[in-house]
Every structure is written in structure tokens, then in C-alpha cells.
C-alpha atoms as a PDB file:
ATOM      1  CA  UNK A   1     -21.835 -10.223 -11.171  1.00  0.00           C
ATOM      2  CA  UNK A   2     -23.221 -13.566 -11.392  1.00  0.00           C
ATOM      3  CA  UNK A   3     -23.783 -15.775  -8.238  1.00  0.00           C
ATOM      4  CA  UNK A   4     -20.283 -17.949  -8.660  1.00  0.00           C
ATOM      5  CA  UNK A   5     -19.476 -20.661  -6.265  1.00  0.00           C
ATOM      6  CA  UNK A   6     -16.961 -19.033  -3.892  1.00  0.00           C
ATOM      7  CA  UNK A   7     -13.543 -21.583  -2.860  1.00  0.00           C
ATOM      8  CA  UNK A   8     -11.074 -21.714  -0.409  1.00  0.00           C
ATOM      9  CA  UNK A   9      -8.130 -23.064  -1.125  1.00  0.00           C
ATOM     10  CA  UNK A  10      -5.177 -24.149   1.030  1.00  0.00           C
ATOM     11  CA  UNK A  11      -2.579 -25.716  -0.203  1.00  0.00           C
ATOM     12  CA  UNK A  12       1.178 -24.555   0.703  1.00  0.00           C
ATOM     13  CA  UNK A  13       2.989 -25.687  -2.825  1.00  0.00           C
ATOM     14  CA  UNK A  14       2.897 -22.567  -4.876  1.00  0.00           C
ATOM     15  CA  UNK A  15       3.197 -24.295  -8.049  1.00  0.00           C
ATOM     16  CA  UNK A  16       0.089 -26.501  -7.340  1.00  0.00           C
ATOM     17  CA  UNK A  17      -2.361 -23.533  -5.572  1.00  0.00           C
ATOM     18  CA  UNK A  18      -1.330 -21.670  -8.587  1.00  0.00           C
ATOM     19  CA  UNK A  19      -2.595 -24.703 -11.069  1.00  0.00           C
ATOM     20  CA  UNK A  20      -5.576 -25.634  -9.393  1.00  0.00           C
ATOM     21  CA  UNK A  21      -6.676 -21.635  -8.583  1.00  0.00           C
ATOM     22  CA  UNK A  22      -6.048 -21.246 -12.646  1.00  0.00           C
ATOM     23  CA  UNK A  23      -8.184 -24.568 -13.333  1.00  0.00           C
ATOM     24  CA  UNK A  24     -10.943 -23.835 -10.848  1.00  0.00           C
ATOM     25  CA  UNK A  25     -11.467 -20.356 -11.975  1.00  0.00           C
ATOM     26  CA  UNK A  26     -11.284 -21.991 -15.834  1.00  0.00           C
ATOM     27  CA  UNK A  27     -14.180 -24.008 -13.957  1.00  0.00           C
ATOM     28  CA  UNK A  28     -16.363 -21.274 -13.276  1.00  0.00           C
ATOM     29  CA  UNK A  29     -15.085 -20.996  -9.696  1.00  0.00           C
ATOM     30  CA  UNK A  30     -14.301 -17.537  -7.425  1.00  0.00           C
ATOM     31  CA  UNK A  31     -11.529 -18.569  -5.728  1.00  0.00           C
ATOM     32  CA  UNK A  32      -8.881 -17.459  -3.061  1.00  0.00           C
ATOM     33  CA  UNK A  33      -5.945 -18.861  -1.599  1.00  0.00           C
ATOM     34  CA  UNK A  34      -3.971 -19.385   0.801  1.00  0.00           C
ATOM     35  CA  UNK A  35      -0.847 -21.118   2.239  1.00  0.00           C
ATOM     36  CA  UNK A  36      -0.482 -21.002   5.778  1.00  0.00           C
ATOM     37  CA  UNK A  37      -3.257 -22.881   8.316  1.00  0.00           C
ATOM     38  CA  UNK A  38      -2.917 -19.603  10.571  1.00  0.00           C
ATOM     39  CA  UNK A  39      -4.060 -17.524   7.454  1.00  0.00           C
ATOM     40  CA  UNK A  40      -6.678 -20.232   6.305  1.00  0.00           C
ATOM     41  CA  UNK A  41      -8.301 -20.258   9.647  1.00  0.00           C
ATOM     42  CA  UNK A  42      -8.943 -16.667  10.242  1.00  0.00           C
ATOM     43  CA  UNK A  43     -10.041 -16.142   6.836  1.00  0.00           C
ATOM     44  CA  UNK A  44     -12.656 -18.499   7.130  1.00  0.00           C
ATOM     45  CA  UNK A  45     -13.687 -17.397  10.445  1.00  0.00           C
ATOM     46  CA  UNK A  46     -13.958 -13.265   8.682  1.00  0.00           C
ATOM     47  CA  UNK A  47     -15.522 -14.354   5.243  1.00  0.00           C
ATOM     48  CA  UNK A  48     -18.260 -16.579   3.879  1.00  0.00           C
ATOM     49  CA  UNK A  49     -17.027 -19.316   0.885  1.00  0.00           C
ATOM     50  CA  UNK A  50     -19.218 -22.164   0.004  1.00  0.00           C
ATOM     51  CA  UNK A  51     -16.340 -24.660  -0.013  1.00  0.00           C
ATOM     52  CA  UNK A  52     -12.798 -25.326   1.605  1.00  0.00           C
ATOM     53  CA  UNK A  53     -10.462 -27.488  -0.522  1.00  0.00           C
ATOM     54  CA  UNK A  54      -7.591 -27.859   2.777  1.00  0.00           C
ATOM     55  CA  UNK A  55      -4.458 -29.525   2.228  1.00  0.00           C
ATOM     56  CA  UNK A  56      -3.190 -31.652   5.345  1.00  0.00           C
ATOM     57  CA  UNK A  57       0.224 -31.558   5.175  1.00  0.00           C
ATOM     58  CA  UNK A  58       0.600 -27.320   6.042  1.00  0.00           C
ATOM     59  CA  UNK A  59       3.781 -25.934   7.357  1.00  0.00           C
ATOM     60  CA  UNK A  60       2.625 -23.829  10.744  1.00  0.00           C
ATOM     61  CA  UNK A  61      -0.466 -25.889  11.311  1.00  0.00           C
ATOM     62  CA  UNK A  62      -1.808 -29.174  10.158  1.00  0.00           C
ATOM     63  CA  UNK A  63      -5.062 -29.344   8.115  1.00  0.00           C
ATOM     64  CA  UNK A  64      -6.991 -31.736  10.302  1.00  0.00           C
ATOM     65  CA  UNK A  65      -6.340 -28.875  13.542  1.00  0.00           C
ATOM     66  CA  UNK A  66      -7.579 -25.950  11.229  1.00  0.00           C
ATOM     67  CA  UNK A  67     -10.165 -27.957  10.063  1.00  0.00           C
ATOM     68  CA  UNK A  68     -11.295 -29.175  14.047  1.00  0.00           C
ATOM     69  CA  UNK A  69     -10.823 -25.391  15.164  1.00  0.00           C
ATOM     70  CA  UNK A  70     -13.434 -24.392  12.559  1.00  0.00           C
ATOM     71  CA  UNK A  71     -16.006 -26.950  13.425  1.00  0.00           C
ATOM     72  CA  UNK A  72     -15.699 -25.951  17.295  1.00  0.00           C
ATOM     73  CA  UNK A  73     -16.582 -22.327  16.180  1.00  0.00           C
ATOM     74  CA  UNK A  74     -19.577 -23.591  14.329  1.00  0.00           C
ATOM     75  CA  UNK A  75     -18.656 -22.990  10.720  1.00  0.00           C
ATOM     76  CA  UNK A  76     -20.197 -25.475   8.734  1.00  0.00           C
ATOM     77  CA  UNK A  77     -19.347 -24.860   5.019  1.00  0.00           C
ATOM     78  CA  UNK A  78     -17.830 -28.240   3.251  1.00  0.00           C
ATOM     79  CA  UNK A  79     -14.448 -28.968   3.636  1.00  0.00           C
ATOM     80  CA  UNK A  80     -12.215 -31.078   1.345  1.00  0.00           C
ATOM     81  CA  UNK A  81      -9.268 -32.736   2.767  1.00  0.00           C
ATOM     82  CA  UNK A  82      -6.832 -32.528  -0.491  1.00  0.00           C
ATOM     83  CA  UNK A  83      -3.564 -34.588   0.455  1.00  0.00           C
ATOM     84  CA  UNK A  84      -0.638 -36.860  -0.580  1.00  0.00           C
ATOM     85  CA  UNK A  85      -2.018 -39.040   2.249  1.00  0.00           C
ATOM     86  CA  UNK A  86      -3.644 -41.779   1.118  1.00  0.00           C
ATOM     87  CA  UNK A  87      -3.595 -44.537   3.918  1.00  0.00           C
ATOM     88  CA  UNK A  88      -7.293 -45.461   4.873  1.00  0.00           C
ATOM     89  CA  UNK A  89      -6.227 -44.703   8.959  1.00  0.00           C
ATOM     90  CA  UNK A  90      -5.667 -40.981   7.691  1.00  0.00           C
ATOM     91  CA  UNK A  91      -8.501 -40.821   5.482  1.00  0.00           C
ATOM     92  CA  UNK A  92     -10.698 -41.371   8.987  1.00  0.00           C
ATOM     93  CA  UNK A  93      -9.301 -39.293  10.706  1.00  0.00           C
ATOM     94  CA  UNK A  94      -9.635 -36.350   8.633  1.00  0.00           C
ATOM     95  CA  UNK A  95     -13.423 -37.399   7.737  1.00  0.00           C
ATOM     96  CA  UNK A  96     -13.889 -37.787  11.684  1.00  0.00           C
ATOM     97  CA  UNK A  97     -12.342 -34.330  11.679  1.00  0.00           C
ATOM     98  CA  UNK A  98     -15.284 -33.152  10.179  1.00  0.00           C
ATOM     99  CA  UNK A  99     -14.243 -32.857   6.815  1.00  0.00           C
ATOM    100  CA  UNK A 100     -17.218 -34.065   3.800  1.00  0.00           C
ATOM    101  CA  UNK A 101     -14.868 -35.542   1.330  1.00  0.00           C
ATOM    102  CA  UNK A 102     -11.303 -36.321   0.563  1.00  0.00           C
ATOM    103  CA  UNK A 103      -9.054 -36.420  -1.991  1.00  0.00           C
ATOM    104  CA  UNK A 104      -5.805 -37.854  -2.755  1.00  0.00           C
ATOM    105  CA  UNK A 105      -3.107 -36.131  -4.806  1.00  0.00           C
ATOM    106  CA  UNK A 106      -2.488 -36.574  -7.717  1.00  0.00           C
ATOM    107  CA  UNK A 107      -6.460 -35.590  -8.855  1.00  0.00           C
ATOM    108  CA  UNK A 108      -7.699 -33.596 -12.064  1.00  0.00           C
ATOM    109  CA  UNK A 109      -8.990 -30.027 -11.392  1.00  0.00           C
ATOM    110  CA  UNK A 110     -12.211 -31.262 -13.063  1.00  0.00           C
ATOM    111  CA  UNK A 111     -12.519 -34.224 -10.163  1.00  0.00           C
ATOM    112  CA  UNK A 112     -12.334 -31.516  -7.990  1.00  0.00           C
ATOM    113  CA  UNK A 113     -14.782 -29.001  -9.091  1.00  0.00           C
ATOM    114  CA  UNK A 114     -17.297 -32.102  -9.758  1.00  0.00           C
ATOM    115  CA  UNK A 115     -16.588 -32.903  -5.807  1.00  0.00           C
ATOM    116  CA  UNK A 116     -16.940 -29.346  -4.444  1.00  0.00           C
ATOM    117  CA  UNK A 117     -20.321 -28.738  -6.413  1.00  0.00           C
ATOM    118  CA  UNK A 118     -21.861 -31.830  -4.623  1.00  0.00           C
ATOM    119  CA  UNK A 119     -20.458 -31.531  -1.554  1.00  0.00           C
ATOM    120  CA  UNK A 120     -22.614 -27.808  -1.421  1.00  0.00           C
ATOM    121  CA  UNK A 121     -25.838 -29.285  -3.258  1.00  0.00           C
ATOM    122  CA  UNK A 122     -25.367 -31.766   0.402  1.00  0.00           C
ATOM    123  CA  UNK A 123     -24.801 -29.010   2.970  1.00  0.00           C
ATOM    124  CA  UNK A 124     -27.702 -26.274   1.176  1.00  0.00           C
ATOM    125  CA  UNK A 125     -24.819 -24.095   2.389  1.00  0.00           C
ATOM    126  CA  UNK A 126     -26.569 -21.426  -0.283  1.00  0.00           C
ATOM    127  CA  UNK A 127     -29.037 -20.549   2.470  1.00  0.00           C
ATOM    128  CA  UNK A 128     -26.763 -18.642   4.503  1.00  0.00           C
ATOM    129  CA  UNK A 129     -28.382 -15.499   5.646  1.00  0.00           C
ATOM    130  CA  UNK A 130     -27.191 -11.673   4.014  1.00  0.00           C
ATOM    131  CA  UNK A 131     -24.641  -9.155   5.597  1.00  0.00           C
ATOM    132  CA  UNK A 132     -26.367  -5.595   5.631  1.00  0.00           C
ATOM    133  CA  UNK A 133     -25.159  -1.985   6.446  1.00  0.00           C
ATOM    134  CA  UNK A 134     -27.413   0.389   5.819  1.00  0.00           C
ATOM    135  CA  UNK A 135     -29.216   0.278   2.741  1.00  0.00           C
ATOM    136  CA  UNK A 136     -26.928  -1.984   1.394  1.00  0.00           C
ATOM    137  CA  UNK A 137     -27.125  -5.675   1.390  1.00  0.00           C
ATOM    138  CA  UNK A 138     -25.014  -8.205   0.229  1.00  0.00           C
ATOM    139  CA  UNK A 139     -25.302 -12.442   0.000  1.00  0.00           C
ATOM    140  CA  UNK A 140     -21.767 -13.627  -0.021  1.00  0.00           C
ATOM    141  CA  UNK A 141     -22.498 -17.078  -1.055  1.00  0.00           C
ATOM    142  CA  UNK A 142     -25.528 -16.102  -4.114  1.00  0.00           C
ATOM    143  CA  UNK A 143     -23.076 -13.890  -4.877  1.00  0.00           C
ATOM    144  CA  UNK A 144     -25.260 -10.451  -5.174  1.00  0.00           C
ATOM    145  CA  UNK A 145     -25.904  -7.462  -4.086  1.00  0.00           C
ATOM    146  CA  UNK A 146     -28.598  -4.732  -3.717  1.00  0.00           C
ATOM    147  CA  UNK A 147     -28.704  -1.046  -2.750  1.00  0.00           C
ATOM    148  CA  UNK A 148     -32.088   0.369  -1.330  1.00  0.00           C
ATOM    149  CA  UNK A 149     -33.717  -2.932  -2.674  1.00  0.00           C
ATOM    150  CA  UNK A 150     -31.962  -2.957  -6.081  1.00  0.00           C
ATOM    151  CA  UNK A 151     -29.957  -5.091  -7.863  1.00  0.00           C
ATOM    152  CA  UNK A 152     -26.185  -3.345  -8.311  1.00  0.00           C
ATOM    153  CA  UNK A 153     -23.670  -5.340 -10.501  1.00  0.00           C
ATOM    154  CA  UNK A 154     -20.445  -5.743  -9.603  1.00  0.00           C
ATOM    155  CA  UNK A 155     -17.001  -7.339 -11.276  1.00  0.00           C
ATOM    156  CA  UNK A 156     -15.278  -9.790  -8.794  1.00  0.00           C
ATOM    157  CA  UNK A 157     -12.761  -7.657  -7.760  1.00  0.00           C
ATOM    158  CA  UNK A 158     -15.297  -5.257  -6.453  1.00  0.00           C
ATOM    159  CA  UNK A 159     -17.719  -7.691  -4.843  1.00  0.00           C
ATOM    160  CA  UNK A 160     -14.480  -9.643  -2.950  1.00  0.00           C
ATOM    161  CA  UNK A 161     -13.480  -5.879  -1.656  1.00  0.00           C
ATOM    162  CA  UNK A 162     -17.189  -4.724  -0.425  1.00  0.00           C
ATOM    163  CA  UNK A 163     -17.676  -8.563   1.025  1.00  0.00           C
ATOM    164  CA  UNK A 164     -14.274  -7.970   2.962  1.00  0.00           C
ATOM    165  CA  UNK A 165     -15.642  -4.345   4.237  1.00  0.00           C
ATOM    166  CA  UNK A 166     -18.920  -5.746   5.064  1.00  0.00           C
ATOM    167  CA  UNK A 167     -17.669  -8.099   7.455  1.00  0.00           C
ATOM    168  CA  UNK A 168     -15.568  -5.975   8.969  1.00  0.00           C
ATOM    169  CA  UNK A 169     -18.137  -3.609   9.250  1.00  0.00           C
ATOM    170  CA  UNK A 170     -16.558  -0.250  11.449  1.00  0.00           C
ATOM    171  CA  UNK A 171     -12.887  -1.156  11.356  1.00  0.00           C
ATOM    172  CA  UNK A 172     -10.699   0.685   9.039  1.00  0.00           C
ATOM    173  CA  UNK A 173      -9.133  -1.659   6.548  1.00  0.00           C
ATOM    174  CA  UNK A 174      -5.685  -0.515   5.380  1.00  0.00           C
ATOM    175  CA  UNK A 175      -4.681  -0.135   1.971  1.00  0.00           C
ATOM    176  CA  UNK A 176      -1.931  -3.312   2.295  1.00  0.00           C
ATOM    177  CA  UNK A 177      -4.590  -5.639   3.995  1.00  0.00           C
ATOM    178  CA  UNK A 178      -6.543  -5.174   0.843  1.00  0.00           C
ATOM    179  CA  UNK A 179      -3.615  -5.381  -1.351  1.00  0.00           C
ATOM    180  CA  UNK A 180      -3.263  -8.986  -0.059  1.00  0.00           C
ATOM    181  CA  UNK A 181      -6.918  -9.713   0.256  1.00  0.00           C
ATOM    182  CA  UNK A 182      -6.814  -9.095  -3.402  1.00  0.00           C
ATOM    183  CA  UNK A 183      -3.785 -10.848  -4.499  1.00  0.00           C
ATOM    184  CA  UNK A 184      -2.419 -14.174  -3.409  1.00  0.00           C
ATOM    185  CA  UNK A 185       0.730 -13.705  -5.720  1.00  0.00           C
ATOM    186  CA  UNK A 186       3.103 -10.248  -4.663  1.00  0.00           C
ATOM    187  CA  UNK A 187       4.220 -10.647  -8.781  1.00  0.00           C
ATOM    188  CA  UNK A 188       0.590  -9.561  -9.537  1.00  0.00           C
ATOM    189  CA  UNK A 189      -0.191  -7.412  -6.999  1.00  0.00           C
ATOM    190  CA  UNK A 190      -0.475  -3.319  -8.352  1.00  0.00           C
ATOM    191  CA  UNK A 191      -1.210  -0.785  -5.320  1.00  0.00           C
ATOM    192  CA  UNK A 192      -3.028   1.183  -7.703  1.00  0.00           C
ATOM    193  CA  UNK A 193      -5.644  -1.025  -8.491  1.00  0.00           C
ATOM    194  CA  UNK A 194      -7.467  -0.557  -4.823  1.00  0.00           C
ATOM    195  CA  UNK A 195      -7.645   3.091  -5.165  1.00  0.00           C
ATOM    196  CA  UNK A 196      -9.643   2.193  -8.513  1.00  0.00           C
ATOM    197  CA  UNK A 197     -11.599  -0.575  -7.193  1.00  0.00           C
ATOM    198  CA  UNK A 198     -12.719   1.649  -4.169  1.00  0.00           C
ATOM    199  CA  UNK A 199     -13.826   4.836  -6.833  1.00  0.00           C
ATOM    200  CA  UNK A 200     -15.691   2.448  -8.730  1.00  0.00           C
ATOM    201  CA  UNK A 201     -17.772   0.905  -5.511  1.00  0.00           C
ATOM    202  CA  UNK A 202     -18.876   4.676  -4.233  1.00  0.00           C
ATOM    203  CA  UNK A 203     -20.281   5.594  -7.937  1.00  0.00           C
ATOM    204  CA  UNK A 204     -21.931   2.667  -7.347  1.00  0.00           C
ATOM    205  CA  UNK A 205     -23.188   1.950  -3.812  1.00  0.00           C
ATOM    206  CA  UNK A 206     -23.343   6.116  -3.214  1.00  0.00           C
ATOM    207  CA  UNK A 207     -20.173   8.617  -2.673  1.00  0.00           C
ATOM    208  CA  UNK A 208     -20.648   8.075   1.093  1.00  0.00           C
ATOM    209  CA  UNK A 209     -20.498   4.573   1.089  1.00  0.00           C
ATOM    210  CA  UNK A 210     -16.661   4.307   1.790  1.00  0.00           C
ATOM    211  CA  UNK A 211     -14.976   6.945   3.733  1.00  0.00           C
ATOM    212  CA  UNK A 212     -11.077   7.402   3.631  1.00  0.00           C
ATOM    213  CA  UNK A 213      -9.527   7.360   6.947  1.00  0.00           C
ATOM    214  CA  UNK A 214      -6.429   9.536   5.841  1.00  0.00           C
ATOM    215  CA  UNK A 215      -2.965   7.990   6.328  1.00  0.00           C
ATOM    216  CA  UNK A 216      -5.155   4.737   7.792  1.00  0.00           C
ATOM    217  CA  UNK A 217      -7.010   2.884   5.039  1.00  0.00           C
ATOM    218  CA  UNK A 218     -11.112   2.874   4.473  1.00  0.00           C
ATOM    219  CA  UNK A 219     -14.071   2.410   6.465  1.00  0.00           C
ATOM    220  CA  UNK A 220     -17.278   1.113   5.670  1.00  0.00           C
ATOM    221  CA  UNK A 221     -19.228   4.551   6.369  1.00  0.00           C
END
């Protein structure tokens, strides 16, 4: 797997998260997404993405709180504010929120993905240190991975499950957590897949690599 630029996106209108995931992605993009602030926040707080695109206007909390909750933590990966908003008083706020750029709706997919790239070229977020377990290491935002020193090639499915594993490093991880790790939309998920996804990672990180908790989930071993 190449080293793609990892996104989070936020945005609550299904119709829209669904057009801008498909045109990022078209873009070259790894993205995931989510509706919910709630969601958004702890997802960023569990994973490493080199980019946030956050919509304000969020039904349980507000962009500009998610956003200020992440900067108290220390996370420090670009954010940018995408909103109907467009009144110069909101636009300060949300930069004094901490956010690095901001966008009002409607934008092209293309004005976004030009926007994202040089909001990361800013923050060198590409720096960030490795996760490792074992003999295994893995750089979420390069995008790579190594066993024992060498290179191992993943798909994107595979590298988004091992980089949700590895930084959740001794927990069991159930087989629905991944299901919506996986799958944003419930009309695409397929249970199956995970079982397949997980046979493929042990051939090639090593058969011990993933252990099945039974009637629990997995556990990075």
C-alpha cells in the first residue's frame, strides 16, 4: 500500500459526506467518516489522520467544541472548518478555535483536496513517530508497514484494520466495532468481509499475530 494522505471527515448530511468521501478518494485520498462530534472526537483521539475536514453545524456537538477539546488534548493534525457559515465573526472564531483553514459551503471537492494537501505540507504532520508491537511496526500517516524490518504490503482495508488494532494494542476489538470501523454506510457493510480481512493480515504479519478471543472479537497477540 502506498503512503496515501489519510482524512477525517465530519460532516452530518449523508448525501454530502457521501459526495465528498467519493470525490476525495477519486482524489487520491484514504478517507473515513463520520457524523456525530461525539464519534469524531474519540476517533481522533484513538487514530492518527493527517487532516480533519469538521463541519460546524453537528447535531450532538458543535464543531468549534470538538475541535477546542482536541487542541486541549494536544492533537495537532490540521483541521478544516467546512460550514454553511460564512459571516467573518464565525470565521474567527473557528480559526481562534484552532482550526488552519476554513471553508464555506458550497466548495468543489478539488478546492478541498488542494486545501488539505497544504494545510499538511504547513504542519510537517508526516513526522509523526511509528506505533510498534513486537516485531511489527507501522507509520499511520506514511502509510507503511514493516515486519522484522521489512516492508509488508497491504490493501487499505487491511492497513485501516491493523492501524485500529495497533492502537488499541491489548484490548479485544469485537467483530461489530470493526464492522463499523470499516464501513461508514450499514448498506455496504458485509460481516464476512472482517473474517477475510483478519486471515489475510496473519498470512501476512505471522499466524500469531491476531488471536481470536472466542465469542469476544480479536486481540492484537
Amino acid at each position: 500500500m502506498e503512503g496515501a494522505i489519510r482524512i477525517l471527515l465530519v460532516e452530518d448530511n449523508a448525501e454530502l459526506s457521501r459526495r465528498l468521501s467519493e470525490g476525495l478518494r477519486k482524489a487520491g485520498f484514504a478517507v473515513d467518516v463520520v457524523r456525530d462530534g461525539a464519534r469524531a472526537y474519540e476517533l481522533a483521539r484513538a487514530e492518527s489522520f493527517d487532516a480533519v475536514v469538521l463541519d460546524l453545524g453537528l447535531p450532538d456537538m458543535q464543531g468549534q467544541d470538538v475541535l477546542a477539546r482536541w487542541r486541549d488534548d494536544g492533537l495537532q493534525m490540521p483541521v478544516l472548518i467546512l460550514t454553511a457559515r460564512g459571516s467573518w465573526a464565525e470565521k474567527v472564531e473557528g480559526l481562534n478555535a484552532g482550526a488552519d483553514d476554513y471553508i464555506a459551503k458550497p466548495t468543489h471537492v478539488q478546492e478541498i483536496a488542494a486545501r488539505v494537501k497544504a494545510a499538511i505540507r504547513r504542519a510537517g504532520v508526516r513526522s509523526l513517530p511509528p506505533l510498534v508491537h513486537r516485531d511489527i511496526e507501522i507509520s499511520p500517516a506514511a502509510g507503511t508497514v514493516t515486519r522484522s524490518g521489512k516492508p509488508v504490503e497491504l490493501t487499505a482495508q487491511e492497513f485501516r484494520i491493523l492501524d485500529y488494532f495497533m492502537h488499541r494494542q491489548g484490548r479485544v476489538i469485537s467483530h461489530a466495532d470493526l464492522i463499523a470501523h470499516l464501513y461508514s454506510d450499514e448498506k455496504e457493510r458485509e460481516p464476512n468481509t472482517i473474517e477475510v480481512y483478519v486471515a489475510r493480515l496473519r498470512r501476512k504479519l505471522g499466524r500469531g499475530a491476531i488471536k481470536t478471543v472466542r465469542g469476544l472479537g480479536y486481540r492484537l497477540d
